[in-house]
N, C-alpha and C. Protein backbone atom coordinates (compact mmCIF):
# COMPACT_ATOMS: atom_id res chain seq x y z
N UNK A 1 143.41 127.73 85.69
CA UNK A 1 142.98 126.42 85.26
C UNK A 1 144.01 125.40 85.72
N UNK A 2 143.48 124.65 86.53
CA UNK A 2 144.67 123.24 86.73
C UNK A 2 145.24 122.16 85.54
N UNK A 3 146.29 121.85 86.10
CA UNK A 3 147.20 121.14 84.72
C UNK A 3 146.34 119.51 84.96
N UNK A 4 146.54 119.60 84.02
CA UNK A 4 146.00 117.94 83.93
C UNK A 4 146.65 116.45 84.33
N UNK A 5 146.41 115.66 85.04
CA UNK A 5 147.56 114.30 85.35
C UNK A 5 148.20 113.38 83.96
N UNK A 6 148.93 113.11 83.52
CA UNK A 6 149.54 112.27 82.49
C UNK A 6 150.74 111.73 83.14
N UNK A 7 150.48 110.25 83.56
CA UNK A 7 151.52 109.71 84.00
C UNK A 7 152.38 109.44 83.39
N UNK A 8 153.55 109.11 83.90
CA UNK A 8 155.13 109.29 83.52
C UNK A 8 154.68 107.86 82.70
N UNK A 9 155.80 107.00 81.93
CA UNK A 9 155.71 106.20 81.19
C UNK A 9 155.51 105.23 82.03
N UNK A 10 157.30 105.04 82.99
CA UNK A 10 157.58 104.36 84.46
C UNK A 10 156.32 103.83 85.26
N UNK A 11 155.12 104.46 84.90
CA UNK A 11 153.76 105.07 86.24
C UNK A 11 152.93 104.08 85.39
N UNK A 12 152.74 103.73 84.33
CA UNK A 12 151.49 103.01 83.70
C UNK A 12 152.02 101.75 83.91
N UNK A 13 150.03 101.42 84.29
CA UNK A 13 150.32 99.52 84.27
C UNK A 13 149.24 99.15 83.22
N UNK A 14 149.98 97.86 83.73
CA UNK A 14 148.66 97.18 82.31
C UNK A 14 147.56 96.97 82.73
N UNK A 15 147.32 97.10 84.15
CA UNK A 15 145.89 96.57 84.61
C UNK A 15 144.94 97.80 84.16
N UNK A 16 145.70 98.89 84.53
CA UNK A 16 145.12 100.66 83.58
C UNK A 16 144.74 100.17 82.19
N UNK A 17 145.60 100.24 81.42
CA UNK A 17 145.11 99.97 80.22
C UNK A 17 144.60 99.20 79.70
N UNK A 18 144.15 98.02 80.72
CA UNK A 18 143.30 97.24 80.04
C UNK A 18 142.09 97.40 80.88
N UNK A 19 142.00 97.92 81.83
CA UNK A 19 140.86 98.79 82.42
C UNK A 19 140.05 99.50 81.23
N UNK A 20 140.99 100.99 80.65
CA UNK A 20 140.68 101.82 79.64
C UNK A 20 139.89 101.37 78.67
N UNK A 21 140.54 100.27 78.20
CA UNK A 21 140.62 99.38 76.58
C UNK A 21 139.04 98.81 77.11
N UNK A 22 138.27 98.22 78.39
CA UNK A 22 137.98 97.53 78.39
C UNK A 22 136.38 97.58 77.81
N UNK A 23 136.21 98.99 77.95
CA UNK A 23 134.59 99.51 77.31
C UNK A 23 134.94 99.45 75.75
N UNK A 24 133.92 99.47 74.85
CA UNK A 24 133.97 99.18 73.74
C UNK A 24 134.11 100.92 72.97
N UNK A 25 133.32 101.83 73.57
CA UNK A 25 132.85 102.74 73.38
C UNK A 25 134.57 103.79 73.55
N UNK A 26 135.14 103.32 75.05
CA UNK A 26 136.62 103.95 75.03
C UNK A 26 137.65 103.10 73.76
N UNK A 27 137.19 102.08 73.86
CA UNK A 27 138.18 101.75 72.79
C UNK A 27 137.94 102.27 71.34
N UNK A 28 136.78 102.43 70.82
CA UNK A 28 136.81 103.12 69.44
C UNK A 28 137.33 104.54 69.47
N UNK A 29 137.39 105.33 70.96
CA UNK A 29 137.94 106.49 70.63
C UNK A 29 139.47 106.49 70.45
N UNK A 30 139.85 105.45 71.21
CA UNK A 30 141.15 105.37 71.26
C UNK A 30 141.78 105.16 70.02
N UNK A 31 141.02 104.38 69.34
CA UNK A 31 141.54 103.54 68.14
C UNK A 31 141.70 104.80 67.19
N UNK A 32 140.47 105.52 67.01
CA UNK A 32 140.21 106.86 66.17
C UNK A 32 141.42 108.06 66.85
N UNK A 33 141.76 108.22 68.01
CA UNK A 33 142.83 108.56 68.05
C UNK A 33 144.40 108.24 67.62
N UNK A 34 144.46 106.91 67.74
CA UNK A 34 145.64 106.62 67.38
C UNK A 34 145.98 106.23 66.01
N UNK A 35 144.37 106.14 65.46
CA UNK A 35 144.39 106.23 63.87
C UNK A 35 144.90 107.61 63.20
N UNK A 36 144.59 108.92 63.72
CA UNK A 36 144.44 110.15 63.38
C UNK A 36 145.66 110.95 62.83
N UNK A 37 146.91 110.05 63.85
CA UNK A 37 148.18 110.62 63.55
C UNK A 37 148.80 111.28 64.23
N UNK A 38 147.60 112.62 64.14
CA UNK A 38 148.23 113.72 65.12
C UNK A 38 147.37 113.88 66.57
N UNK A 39 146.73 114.96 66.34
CA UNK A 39 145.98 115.15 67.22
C UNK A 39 144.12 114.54 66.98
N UNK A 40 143.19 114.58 67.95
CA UNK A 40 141.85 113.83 67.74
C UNK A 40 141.33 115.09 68.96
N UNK A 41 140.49 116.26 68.27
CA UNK A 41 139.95 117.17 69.17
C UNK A 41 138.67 116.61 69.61
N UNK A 42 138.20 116.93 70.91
CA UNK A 42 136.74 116.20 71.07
C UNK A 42 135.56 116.41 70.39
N UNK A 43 135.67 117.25 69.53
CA UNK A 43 135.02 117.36 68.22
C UNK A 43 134.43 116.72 67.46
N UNK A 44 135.86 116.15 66.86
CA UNK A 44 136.13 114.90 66.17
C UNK A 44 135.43 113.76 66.38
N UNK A 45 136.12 113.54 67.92
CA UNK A 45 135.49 112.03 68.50
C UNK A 45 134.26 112.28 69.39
N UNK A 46 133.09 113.14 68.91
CA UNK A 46 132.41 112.98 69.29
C UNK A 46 130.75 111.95 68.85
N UNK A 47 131.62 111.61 67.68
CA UNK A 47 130.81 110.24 67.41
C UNK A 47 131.36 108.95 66.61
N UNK A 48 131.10 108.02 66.80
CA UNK A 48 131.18 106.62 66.63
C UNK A 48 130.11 106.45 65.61
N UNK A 49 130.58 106.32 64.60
CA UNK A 49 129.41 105.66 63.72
C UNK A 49 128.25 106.15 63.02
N UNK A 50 127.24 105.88 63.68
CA UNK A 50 125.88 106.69 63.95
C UNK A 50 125.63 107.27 65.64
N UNK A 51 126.12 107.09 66.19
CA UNK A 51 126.06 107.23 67.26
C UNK A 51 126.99 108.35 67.60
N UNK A 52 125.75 109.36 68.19
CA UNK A 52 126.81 110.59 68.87
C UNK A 52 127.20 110.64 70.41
N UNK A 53 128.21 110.77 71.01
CA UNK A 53 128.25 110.58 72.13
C UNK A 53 128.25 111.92 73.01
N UNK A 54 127.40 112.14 74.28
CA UNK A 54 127.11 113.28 74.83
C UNK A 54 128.56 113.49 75.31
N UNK A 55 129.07 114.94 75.19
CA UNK A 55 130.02 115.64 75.88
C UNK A 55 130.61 115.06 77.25
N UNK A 56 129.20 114.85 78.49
CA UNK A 56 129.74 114.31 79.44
C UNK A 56 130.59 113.42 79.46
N UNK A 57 130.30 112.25 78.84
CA UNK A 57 130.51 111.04 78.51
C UNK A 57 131.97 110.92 78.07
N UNK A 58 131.93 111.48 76.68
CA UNK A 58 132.78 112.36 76.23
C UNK A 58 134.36 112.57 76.82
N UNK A 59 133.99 113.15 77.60
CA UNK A 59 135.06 113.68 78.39
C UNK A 59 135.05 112.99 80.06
N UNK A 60 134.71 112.07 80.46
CA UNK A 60 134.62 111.45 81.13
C UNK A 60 135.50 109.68 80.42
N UNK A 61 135.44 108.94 79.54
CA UNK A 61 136.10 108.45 78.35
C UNK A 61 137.42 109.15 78.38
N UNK A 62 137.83 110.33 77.67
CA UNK A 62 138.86 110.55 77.23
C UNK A 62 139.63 111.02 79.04
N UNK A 63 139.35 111.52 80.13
CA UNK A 63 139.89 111.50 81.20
C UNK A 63 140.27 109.91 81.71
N UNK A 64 139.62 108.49 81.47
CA UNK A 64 140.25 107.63 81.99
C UNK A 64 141.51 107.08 81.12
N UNK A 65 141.32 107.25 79.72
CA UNK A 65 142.34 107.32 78.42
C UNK A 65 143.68 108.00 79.18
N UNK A 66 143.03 109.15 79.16
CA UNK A 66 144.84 109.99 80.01
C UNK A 66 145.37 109.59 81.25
N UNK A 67 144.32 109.21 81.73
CA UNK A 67 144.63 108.44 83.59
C UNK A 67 145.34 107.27 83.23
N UNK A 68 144.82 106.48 82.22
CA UNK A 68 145.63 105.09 82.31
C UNK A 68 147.12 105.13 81.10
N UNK A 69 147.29 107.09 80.86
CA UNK A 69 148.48 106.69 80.08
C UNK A 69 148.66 106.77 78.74
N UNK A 70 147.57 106.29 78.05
CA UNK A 70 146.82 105.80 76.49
C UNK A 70 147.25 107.46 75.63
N UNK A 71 146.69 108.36 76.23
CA UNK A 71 146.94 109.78 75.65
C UNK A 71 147.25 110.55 76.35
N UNK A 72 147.75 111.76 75.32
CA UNK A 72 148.27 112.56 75.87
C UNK A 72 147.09 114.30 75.83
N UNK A 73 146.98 115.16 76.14
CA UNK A 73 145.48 115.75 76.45
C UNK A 73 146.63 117.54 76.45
N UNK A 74 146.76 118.24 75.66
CA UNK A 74 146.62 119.38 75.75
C UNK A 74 145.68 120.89 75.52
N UNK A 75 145.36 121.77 76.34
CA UNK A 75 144.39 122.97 76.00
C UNK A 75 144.88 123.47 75.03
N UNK A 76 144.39 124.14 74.30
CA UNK A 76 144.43 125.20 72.76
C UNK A 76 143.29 125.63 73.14
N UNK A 77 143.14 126.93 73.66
CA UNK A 77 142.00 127.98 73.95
C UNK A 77 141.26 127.37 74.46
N UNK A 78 139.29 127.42 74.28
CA UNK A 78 138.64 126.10 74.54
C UNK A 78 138.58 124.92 74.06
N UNK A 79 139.92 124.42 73.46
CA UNK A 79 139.71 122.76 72.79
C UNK A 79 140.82 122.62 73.50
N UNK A 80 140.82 121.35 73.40
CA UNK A 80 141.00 119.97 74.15
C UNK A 80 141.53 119.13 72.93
N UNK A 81 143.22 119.27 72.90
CA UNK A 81 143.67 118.23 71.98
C UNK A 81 144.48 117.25 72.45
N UNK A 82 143.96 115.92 71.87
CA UNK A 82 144.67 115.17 72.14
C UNK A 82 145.07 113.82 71.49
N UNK A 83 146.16 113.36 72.04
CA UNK A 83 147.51 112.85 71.10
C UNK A 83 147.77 111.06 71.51
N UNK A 84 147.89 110.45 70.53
CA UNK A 84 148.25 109.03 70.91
C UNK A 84 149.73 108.66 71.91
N UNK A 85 149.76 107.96 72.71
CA UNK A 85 150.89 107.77 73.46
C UNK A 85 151.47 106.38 72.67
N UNK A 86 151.06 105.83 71.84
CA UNK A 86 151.09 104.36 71.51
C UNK A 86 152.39 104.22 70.96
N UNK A 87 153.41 104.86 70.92
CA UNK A 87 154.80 104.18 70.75
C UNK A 87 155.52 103.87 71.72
N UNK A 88 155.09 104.91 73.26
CA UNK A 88 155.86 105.37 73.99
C UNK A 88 155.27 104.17 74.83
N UNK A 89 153.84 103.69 74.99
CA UNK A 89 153.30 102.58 75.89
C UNK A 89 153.69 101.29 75.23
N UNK A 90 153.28 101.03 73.77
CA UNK A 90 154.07 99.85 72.62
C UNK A 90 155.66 99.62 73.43
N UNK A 91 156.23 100.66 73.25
CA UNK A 91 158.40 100.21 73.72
C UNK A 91 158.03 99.71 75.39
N UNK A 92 156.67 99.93 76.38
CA UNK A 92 157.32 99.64 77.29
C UNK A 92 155.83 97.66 77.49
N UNK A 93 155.19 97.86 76.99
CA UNK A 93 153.98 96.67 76.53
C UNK A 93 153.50 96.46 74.99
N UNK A 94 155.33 95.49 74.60
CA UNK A 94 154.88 95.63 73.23
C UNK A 94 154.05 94.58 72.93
N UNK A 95 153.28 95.41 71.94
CA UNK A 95 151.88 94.65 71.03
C UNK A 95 150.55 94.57 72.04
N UNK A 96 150.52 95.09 73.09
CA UNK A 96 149.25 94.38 73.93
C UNK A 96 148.06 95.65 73.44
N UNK A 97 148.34 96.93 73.45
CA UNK A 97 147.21 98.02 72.33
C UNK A 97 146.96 97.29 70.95
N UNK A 98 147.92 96.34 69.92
CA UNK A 98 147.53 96.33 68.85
C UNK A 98 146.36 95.10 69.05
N UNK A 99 146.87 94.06 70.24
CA UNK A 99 146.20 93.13 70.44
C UNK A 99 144.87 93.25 70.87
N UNK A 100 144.64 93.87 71.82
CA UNK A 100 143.55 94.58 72.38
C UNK A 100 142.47 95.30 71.45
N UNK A 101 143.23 96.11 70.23
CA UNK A 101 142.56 96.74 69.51
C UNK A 101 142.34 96.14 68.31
N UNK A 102 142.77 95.06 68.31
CA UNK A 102 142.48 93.85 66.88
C UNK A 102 141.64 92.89 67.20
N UNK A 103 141.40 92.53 68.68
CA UNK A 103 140.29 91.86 68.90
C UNK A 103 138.69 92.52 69.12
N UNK A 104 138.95 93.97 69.08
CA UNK A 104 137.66 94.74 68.96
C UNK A 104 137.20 94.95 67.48
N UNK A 105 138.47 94.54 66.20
CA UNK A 105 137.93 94.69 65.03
C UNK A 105 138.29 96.03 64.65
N UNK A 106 139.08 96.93 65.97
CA UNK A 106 139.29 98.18 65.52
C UNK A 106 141.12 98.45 65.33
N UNK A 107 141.78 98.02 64.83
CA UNK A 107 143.53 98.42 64.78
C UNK A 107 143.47 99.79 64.38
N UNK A 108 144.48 100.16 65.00
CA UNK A 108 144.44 101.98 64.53
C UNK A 108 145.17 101.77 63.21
N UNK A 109 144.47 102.59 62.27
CA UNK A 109 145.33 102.73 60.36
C UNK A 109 146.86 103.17 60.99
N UNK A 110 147.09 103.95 61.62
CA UNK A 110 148.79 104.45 61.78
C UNK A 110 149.27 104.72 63.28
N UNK A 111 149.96 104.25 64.07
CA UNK A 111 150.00 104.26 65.13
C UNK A 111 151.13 105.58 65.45
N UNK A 112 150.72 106.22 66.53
CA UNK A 112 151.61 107.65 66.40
C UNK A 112 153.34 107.14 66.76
């Protein structure tokens, strides 16, 4: 199985993460991730609301999340866990996730 990309801290820009941030649908997962604490299995975030979101989708979402930095994505057998980066992106673009995620109405309850 190939390792997955998670760029270095150095490696993220903001045009990424506000790429990521910029669907409504990636941003509630994000938010529900970085609300969670720890880890957010795709399980978990596989629905919003009333709304369930198909697997593809799914995981298509949480791959541009790790591309632009936002999380962090480890295997545990067949799951897929994964982890808020938001202190480590916060120390290097502080406040622009809380900003981003307060104008969607969504602030994460605890930021990892």
């Amino acid at each position: 199985m190939r390792s997955l990309f998670h760029p270095a801290i150095g490696d993220i820009k903001p045009e990424a993460i506000l790429y990521a941030l910029s669907d409504p649908e990636r941003a509630a997962i994000f938010a529900q991730i970085a609300g969670a604490g720890s880890s957010g299995n795709c399980a978990a975030l596989s629905s919003l609301g009333e709304r369930v979101i198909p697997k593809s989708s799914l995981s298509q979402h949480v791959k541009v999340l790790r591309e632009a930095g936002l999380i962090r994505c480890e295997r545990r057998g067949i799951e897929m866990s994964n982890h808020s980066r938001c202190s480590e992106v916060d120390a290097r673009f502080p406040g622009l996730i809380l900003a981003i995620l307060t104008a969607y109405g969504r602030p994460p309850a605890a930021a990892d």
